[in-house]
C-alpha atoms as a PDB file:
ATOM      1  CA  UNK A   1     -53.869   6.377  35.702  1.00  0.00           C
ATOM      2  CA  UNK A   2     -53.223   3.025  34.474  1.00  0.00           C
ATOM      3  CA  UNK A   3     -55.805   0.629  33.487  1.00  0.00           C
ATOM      4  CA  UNK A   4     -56.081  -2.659  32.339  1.00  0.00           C
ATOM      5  CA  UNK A   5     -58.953  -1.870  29.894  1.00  0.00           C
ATOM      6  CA  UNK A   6     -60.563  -6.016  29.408  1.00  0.00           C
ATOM      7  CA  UNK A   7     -60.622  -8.467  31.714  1.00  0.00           C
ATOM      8  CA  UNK A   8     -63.351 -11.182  33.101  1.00  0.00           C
ATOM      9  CA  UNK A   9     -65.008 -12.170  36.198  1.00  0.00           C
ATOM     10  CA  UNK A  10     -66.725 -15.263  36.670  1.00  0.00           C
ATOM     11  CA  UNK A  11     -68.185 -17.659  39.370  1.00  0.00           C
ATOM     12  CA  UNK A  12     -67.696 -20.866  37.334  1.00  0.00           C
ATOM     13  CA  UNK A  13     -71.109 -22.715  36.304  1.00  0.00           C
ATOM     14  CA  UNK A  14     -70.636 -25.337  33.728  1.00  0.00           C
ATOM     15  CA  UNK A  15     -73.838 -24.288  31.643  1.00  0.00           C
ATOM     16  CA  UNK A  16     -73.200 -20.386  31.649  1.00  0.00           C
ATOM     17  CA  UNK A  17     -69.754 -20.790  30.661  1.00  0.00           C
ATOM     18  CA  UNK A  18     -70.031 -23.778  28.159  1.00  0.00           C
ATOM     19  CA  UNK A  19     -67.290 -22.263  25.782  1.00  0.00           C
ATOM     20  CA  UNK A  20     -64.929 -23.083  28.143  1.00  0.00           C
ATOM     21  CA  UNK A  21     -64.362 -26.859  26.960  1.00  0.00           C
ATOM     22  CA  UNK A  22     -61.780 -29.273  28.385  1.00  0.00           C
ATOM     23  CA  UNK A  23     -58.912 -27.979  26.387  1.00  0.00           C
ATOM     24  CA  UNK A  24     -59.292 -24.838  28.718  1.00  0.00           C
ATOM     25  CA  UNK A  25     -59.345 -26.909  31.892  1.00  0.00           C
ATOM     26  CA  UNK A  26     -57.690 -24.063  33.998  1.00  0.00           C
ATOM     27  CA  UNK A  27     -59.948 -21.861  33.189  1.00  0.00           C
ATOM     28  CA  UNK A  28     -62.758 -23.936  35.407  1.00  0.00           C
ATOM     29  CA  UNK A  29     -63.270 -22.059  38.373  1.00  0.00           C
ATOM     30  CA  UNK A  30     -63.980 -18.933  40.218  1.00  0.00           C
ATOM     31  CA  UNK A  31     -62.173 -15.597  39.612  1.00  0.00           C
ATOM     32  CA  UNK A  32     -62.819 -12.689  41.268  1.00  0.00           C
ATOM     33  CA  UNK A  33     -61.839  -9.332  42.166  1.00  0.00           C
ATOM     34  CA  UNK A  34     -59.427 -10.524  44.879  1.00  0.00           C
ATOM     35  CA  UNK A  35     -58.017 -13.253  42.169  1.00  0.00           C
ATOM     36  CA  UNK A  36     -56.679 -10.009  39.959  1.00  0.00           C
ATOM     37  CA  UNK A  37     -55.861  -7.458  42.543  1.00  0.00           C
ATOM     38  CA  UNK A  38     -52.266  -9.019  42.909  1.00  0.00           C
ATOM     39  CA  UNK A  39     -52.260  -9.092  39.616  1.00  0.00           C
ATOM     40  CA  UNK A  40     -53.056  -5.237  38.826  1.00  0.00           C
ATOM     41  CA  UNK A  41     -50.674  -4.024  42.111  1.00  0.00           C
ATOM     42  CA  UNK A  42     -47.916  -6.108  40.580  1.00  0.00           C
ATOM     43  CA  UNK A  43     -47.703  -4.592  36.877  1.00  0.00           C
ATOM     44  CA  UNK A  44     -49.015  -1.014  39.244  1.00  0.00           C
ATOM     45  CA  UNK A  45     -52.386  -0.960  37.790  1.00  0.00           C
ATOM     46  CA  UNK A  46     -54.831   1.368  39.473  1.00  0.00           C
ATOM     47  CA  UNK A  47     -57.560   0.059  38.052  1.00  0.00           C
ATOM     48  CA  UNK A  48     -59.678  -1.929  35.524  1.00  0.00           C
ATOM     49  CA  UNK A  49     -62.444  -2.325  33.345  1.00  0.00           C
ATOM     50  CA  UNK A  50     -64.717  -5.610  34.135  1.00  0.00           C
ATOM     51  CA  UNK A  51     -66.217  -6.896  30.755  1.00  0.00           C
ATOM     52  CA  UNK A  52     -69.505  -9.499  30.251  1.00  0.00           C
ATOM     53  CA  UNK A  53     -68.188 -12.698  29.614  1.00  0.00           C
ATOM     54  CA  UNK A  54     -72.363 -14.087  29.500  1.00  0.00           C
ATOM     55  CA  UNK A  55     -74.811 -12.477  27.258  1.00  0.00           C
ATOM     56  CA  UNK A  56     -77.491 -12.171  29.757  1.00  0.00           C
ATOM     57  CA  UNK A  57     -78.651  -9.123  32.358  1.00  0.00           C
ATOM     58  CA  UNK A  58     -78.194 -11.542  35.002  1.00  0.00           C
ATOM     59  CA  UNK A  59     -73.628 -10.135  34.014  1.00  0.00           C
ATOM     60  CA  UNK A  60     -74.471  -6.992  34.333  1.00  0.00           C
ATOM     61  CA  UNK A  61     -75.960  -6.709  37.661  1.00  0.00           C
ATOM     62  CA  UNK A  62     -73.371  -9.229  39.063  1.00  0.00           C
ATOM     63  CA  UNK A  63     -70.106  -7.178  37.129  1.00  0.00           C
ATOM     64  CA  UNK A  64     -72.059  -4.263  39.127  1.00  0.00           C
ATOM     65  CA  UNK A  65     -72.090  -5.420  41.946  1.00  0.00           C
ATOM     66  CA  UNK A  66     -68.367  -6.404  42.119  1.00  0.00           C
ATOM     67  CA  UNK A  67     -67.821  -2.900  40.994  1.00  0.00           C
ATOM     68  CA  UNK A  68     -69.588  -1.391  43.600  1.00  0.00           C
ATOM     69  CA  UNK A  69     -67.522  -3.264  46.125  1.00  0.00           C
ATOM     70  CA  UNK A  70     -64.043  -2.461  44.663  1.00  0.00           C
ATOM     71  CA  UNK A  71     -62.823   0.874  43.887  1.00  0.00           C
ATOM     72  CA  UNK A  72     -60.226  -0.666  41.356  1.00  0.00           C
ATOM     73  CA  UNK A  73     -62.780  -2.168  39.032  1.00  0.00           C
ATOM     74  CA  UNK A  74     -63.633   1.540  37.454  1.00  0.00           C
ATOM     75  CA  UNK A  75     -65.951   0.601  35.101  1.00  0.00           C
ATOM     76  CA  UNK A  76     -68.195  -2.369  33.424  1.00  0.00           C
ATOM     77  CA  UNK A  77     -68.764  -3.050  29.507  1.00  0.00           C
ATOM     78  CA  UNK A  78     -71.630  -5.324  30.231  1.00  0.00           C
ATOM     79  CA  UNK A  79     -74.926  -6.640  27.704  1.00  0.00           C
ATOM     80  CA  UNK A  80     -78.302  -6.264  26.551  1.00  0.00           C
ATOM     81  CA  UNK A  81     -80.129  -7.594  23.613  1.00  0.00           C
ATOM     82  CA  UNK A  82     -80.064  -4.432  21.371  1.00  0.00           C
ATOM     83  CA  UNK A  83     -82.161  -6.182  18.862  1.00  0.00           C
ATOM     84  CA  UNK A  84     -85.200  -6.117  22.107  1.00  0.00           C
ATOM     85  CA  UNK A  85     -88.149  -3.491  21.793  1.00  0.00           C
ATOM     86  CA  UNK A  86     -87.794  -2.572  25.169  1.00  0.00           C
ATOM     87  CA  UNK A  87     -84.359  -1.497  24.167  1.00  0.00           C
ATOM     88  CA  UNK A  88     -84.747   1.805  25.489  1.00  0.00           C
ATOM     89  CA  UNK A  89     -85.998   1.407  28.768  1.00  0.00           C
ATOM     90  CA  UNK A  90     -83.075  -1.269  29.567  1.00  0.00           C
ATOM     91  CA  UNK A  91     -80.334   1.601  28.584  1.00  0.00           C
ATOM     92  CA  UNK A  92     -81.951   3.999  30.717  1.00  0.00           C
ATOM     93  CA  UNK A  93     -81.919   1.483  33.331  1.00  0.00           C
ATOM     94  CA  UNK A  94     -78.093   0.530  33.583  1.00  0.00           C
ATOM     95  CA  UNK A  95     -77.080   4.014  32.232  1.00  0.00           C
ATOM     96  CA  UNK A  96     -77.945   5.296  35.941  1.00  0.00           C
ATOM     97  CA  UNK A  97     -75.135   2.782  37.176  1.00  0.00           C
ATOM     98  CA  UNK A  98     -71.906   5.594  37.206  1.00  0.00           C
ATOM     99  CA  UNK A  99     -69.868   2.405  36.525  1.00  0.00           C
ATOM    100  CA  UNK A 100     -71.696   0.815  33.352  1.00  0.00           C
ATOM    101  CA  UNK A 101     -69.977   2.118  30.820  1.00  0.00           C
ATOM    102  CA  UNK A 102     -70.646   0.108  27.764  1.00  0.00           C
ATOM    103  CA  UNK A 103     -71.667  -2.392  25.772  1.00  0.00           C
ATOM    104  CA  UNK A 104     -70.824  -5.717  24.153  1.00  0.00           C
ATOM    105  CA  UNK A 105     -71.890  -8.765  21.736  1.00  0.00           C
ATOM    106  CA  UNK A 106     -70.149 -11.924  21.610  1.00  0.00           C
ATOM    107  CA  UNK A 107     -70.405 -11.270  17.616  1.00  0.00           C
ATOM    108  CA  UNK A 108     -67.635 -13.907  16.730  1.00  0.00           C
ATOM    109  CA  UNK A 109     -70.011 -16.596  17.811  1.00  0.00           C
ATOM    110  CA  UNK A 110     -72.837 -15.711  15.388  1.00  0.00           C
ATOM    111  CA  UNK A 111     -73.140 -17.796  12.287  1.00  0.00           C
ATOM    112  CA  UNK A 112     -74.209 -14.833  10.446  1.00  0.00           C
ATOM    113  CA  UNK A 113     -70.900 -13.086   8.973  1.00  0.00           C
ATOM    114  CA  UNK A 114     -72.668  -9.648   8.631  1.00  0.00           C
ATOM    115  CA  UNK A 115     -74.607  -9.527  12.165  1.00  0.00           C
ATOM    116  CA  UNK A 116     -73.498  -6.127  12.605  1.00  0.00           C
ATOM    117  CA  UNK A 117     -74.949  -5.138   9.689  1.00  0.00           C
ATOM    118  CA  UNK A 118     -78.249  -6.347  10.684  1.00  0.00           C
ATOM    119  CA  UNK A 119     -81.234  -3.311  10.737  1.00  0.00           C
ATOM    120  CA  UNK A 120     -82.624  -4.283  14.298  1.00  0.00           C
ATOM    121  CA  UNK A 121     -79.025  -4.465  15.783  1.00  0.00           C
ATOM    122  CA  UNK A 122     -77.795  -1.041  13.870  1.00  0.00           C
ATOM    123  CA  UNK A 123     -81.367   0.142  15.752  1.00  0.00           C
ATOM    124  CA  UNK A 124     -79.619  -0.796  18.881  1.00  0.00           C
ATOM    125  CA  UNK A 125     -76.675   0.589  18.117  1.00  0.00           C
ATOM    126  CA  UNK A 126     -78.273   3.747  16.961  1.00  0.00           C
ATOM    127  CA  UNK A 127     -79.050   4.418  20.830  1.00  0.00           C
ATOM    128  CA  UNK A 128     -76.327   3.925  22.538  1.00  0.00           C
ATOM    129  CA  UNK A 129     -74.696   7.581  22.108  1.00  0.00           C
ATOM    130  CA  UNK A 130     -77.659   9.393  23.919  1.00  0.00           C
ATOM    131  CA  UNK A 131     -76.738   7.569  27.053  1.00  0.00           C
ATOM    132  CA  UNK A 132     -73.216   7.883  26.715  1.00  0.00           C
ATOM    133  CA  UNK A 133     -72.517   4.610  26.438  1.00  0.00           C
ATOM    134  CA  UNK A 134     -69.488   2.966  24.322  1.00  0.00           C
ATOM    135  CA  UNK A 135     -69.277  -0.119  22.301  1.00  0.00           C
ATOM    136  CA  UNK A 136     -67.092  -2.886  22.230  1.00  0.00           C
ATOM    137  CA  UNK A 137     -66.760  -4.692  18.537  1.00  0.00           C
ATOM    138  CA  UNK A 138     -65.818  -8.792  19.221  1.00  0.00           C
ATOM    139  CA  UNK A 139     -65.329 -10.414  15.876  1.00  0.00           C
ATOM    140  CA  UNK A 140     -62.820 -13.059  14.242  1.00  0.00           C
ATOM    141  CA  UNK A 141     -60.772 -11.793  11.443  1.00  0.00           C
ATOM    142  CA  UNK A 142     -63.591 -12.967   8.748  1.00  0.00           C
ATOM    143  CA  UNK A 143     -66.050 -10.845  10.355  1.00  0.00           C
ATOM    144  CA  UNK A 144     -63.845  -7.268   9.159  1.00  0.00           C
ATOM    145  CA  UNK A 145     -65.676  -6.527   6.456  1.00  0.00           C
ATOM    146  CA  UNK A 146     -68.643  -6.647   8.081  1.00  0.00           C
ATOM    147  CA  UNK A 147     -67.309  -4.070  11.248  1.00  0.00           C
ATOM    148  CA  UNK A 148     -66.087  -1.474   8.664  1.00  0.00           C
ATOM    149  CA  UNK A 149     -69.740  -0.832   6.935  1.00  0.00           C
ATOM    150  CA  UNK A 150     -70.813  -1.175  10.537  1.00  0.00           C
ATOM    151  CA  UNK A 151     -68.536   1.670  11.966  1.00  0.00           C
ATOM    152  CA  UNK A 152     -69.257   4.011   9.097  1.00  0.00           C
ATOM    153  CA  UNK A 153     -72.934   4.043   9.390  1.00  0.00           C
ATOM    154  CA  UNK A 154     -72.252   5.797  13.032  1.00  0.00           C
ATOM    155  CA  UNK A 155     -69.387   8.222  13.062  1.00  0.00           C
ATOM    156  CA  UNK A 156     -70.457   9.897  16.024  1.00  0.00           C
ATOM    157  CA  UNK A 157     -70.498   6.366  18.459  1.00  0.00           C
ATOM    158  CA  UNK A 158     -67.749   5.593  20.289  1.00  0.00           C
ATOM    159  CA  UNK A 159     -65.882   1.933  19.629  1.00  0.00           C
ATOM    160  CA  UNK A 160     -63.160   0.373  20.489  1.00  0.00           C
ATOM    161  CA  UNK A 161     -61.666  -3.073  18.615  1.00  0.00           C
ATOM    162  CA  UNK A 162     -61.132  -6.254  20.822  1.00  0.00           C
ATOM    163  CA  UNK A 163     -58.163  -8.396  20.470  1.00  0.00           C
ATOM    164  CA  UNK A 164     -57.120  -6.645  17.424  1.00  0.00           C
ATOM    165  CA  UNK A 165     -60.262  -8.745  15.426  1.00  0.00           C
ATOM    166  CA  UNK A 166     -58.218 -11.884  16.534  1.00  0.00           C
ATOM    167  CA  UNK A 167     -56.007 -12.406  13.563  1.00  0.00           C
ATOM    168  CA  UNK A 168     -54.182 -16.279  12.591  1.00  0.00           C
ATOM    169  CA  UNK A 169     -51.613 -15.370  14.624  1.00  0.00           C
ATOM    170  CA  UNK A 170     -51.326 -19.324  14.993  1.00  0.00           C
ATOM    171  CA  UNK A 171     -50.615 -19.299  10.985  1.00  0.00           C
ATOM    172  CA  UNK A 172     -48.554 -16.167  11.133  1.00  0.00           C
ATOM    173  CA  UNK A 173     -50.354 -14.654   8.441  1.00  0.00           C
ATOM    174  CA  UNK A 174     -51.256 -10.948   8.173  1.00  0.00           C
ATOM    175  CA  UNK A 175     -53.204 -10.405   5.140  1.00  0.00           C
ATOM    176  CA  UNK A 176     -56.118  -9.789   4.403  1.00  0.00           C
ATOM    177  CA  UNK A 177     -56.352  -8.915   8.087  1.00  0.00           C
ATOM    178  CA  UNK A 178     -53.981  -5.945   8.242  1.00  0.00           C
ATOM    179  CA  UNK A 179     -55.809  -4.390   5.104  1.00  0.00           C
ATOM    180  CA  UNK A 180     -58.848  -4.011   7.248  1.00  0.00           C
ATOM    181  CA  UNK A 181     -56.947  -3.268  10.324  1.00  0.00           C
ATOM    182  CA  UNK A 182     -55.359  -0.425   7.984  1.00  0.00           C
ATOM    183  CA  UNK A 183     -59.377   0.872   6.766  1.00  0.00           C
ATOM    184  CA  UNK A 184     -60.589   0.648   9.990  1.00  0.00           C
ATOM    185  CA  UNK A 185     -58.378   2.852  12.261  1.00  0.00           C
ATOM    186  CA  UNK A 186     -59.513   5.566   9.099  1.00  0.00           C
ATOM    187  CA  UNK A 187     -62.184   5.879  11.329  1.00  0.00           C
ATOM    188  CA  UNK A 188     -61.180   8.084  14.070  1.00  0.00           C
ATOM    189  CA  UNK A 189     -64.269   7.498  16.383  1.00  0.00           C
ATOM    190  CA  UNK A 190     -62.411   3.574  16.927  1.00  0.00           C
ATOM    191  CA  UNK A 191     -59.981   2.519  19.347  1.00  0.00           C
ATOM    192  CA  UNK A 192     -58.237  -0.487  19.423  1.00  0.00           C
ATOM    193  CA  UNK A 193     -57.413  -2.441  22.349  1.00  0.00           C
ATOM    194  CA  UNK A 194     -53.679  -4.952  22.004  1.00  0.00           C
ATOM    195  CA  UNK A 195     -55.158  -7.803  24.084  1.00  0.00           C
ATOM    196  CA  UNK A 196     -56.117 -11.417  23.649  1.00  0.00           C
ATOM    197  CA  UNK A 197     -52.951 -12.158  21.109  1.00  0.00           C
ATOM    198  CA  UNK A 198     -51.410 -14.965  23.128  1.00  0.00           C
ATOM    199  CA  UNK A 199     -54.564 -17.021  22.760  1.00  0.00           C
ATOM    200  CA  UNK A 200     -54.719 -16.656  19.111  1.00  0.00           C
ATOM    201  CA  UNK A 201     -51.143 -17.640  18.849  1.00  0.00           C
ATOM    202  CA  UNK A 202     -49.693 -21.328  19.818  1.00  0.00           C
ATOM    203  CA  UNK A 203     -50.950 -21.378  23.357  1.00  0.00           C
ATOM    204  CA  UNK A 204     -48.064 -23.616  24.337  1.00  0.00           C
ATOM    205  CA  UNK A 205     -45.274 -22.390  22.177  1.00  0.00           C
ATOM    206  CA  UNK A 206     -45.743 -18.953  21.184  1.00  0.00           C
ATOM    207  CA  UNK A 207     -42.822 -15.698  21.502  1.00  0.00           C
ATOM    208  CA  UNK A 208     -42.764 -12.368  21.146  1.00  0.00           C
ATOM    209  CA  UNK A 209     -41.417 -11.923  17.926  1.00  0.00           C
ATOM    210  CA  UNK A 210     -44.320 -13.787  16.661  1.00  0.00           C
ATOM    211  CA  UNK A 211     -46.634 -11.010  17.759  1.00  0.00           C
ATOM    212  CA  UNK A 212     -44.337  -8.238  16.796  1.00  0.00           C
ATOM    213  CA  UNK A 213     -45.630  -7.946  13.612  1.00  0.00           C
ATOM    214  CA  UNK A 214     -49.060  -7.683  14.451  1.00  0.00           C
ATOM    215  CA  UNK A 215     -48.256  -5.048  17.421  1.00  0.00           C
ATOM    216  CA  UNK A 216     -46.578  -3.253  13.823  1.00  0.00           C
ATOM    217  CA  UNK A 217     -49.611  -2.972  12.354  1.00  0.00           C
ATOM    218  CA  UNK A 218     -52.210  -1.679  15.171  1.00  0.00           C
ATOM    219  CA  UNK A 219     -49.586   0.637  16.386  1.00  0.00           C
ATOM    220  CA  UNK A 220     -48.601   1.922  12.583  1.00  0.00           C
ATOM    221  CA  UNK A 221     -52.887   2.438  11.901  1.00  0.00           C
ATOM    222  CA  UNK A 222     -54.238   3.864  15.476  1.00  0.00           C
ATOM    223  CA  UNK A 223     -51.246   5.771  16.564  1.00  0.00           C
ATOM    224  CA  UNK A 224     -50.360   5.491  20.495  1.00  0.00           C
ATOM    225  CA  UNK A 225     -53.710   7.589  21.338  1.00  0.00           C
ATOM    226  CA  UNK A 226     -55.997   5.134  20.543  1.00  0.00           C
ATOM    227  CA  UNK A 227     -54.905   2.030  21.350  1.00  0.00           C
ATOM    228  CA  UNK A 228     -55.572   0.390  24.736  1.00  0.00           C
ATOM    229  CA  UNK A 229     -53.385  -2.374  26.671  1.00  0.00           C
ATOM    230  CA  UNK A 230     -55.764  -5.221  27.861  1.00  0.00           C
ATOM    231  CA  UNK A 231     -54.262  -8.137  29.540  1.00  0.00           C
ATOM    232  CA  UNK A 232     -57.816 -10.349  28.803  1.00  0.00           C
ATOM    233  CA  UNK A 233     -57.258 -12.184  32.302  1.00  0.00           C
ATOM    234  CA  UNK A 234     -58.063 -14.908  33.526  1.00  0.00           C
ATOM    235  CA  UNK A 235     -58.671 -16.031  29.480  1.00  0.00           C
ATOM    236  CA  UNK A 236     -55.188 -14.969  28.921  1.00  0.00           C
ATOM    237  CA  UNK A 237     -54.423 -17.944  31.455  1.00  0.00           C
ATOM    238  CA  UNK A 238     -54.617 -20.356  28.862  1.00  0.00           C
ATOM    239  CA  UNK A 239     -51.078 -19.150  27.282  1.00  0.00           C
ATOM    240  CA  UNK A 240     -49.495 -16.959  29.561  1.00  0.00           C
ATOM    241  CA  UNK A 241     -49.675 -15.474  32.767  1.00  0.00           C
ATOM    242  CA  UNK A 242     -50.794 -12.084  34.084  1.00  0.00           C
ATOM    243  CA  UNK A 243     -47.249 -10.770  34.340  1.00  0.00           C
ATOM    244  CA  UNK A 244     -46.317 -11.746  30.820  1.00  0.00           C
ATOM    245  CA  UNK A 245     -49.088 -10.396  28.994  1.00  0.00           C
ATOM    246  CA  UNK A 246     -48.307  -7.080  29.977  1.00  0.00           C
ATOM    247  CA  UNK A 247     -44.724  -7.537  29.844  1.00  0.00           C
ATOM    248  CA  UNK A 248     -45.219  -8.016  25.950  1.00  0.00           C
ATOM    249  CA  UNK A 249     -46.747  -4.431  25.441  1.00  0.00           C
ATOM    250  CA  UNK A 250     -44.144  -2.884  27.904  1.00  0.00           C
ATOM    251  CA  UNK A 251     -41.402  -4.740  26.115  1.00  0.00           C
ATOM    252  CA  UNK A 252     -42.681  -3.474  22.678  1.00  0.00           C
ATOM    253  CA  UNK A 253     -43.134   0.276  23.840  1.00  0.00           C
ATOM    254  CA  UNK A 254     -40.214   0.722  25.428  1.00  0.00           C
ATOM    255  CA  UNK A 255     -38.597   3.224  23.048  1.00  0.00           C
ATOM    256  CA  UNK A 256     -41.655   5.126  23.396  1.00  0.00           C
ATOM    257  CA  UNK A 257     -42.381   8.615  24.878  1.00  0.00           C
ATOM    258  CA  UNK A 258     -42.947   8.832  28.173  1.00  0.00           C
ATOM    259  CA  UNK A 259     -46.448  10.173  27.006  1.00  0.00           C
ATOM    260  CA  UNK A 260     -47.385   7.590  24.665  1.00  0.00           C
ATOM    261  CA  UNK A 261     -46.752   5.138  27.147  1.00  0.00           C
ATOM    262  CA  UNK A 262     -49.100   6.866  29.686  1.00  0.00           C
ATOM    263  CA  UNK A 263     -51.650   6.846  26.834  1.00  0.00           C
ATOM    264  CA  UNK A 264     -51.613   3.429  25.945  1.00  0.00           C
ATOM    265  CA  UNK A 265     -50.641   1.528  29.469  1.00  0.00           C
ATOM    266  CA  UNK A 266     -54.112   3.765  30.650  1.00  0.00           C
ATOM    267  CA  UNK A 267     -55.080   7.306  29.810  1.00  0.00           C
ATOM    268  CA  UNK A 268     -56.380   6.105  26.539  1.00  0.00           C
ATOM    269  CA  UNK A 269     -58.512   3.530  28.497  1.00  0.00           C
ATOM    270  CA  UNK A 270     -59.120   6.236  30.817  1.00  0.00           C
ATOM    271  CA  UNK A 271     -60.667   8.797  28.203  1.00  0.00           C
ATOM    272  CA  UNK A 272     -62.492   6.250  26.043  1.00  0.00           C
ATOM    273  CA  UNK A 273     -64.463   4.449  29.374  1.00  0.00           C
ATOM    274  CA  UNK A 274     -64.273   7.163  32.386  1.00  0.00           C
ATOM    275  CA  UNK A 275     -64.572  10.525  30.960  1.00  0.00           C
ATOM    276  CA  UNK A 276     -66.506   9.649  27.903  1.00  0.00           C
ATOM    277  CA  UNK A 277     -65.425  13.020  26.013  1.00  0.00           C
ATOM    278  CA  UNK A 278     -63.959  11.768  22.536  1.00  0.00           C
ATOM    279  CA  UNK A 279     -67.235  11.664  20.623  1.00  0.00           C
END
């Protein structure tokens, strides 16, 4: 099965999306499940997973709700305050949803550096496993440190890496980045997924060969069984198109097994979301 393992939906509201300032103009409107399909029958997608782009409960049950009405979105990383007291009955609530299949924080937008590393999130976080739920880690480059204390207080929780921790691509600089990327992937209970890279390079004027390197590195640290292709549409918009973003993974893998490619153009996705086994 191939999946596109992160991707957004969104009816456009100027106040629940006000990250999206005017340098991201086309990313003002609607897009929906019959925006992508195109998208995912083009590249022969069968499927993807829909993830929060709003911190509020409000995502969940609309991400749900779009899953529930198309087959091909197979599951939903959506959020909910972990820090709360009532914690526990909101995880047994969406847990019941066969589609909800893990969580997220939009960590990169805290001012606190070491967020992750705070008690009554790690409390949070602490719960997730008993409901089978996965996490998804969203942090700039600074924030590494941080995620590595954070993923070895629970070696039994399932997490996967977004946008590789959204190195200066822009600067072309790999260090210190890559030695955390490096520590990290020591931990075998965390994925990593190669999306979001065109956005962190020059939107307007960016090539392949400057993301090589960083492709290097994720693919030299998590092997081709735990790293995920996500093609971060529509955000993705902002530097390339659909078709292009995946075109730069299938470019780069193309001397690869025709296992490995399986693994990381889906089954990876497939095994870390859907079937849940690789505690």
């Amino acid at each position: 099965m191939k999946i596109d393992a992160h991707q957004h939906f969104w009816r456009y509201s100027p106040i629940t999306h006000s990250w999206i300032n005017d340098s991201m103009a086309v990313l003002k409107r609607d897009f929906l499940p019959e925006d992508l399909k195109p998208e995912l029958k083009k590249k022969s997608f069968n499927g993807c997973i829909a993830v929060q782009a709003d911190q509020s409960e409000a995502e969940n049950d609309f991400l749900l709700d779009l899953a529930d009405n198309n087959d091909f979105i197979k599951g939903v990383v959506g959020w909910l305050d972990l820090r709360a007291d009532n914690i526990d009955e909101r995880l047994a609530h969406y847990s019941k949803h066969p589609k909800f299949c893990g969580l997220r924080h939009v960590v990169q937008d805290e001012p606190d550096d070491e967020f992750l590393l705070r008690d009554d999130f790690k409390r949070g976080i602490s719960k997730l496993k008993q409901y089978n739920l996965t996490y998804d880690i969203l942090i700039f480059e600074k924030q590494l440190p941080a995620a590595l204390k954070f993923v070895e207080a629970f070696p039994d929780q399932s997490f996967v890496l977004d946008h590789i921790a959204k190195p200066l691509i822009v600067r072309h600089e790999l260090n210190p980045w890559k030695e955390y990327i490096q520590k990290l992937a020591e931990f075998p209970n965390v994925y990593c997924k190669v999306s979001g890279l065109v956005t962190e390079a020059h939107w307007k004027n960016w090539k392949k060969t400057d993301l090589t390197p960083y492709l290097d590195v994720v693919f030299e640290a998590f092997g081709t069984q735990r790293v995920m292709v996500g093609s971060d549409w529509p955000v993705c918009k902002l530097a390339a198109s659909y078709e292009q973003v995946v075109d730069i993974i299938q470019t780069y893998i193309q001397g690869f097994s025709p296992t490995e490619k399986a693994d990381i153009m889906g089954n990876n996705a497939a095994n870390f979301y859907l079937n849940r086994n690789n505690s």
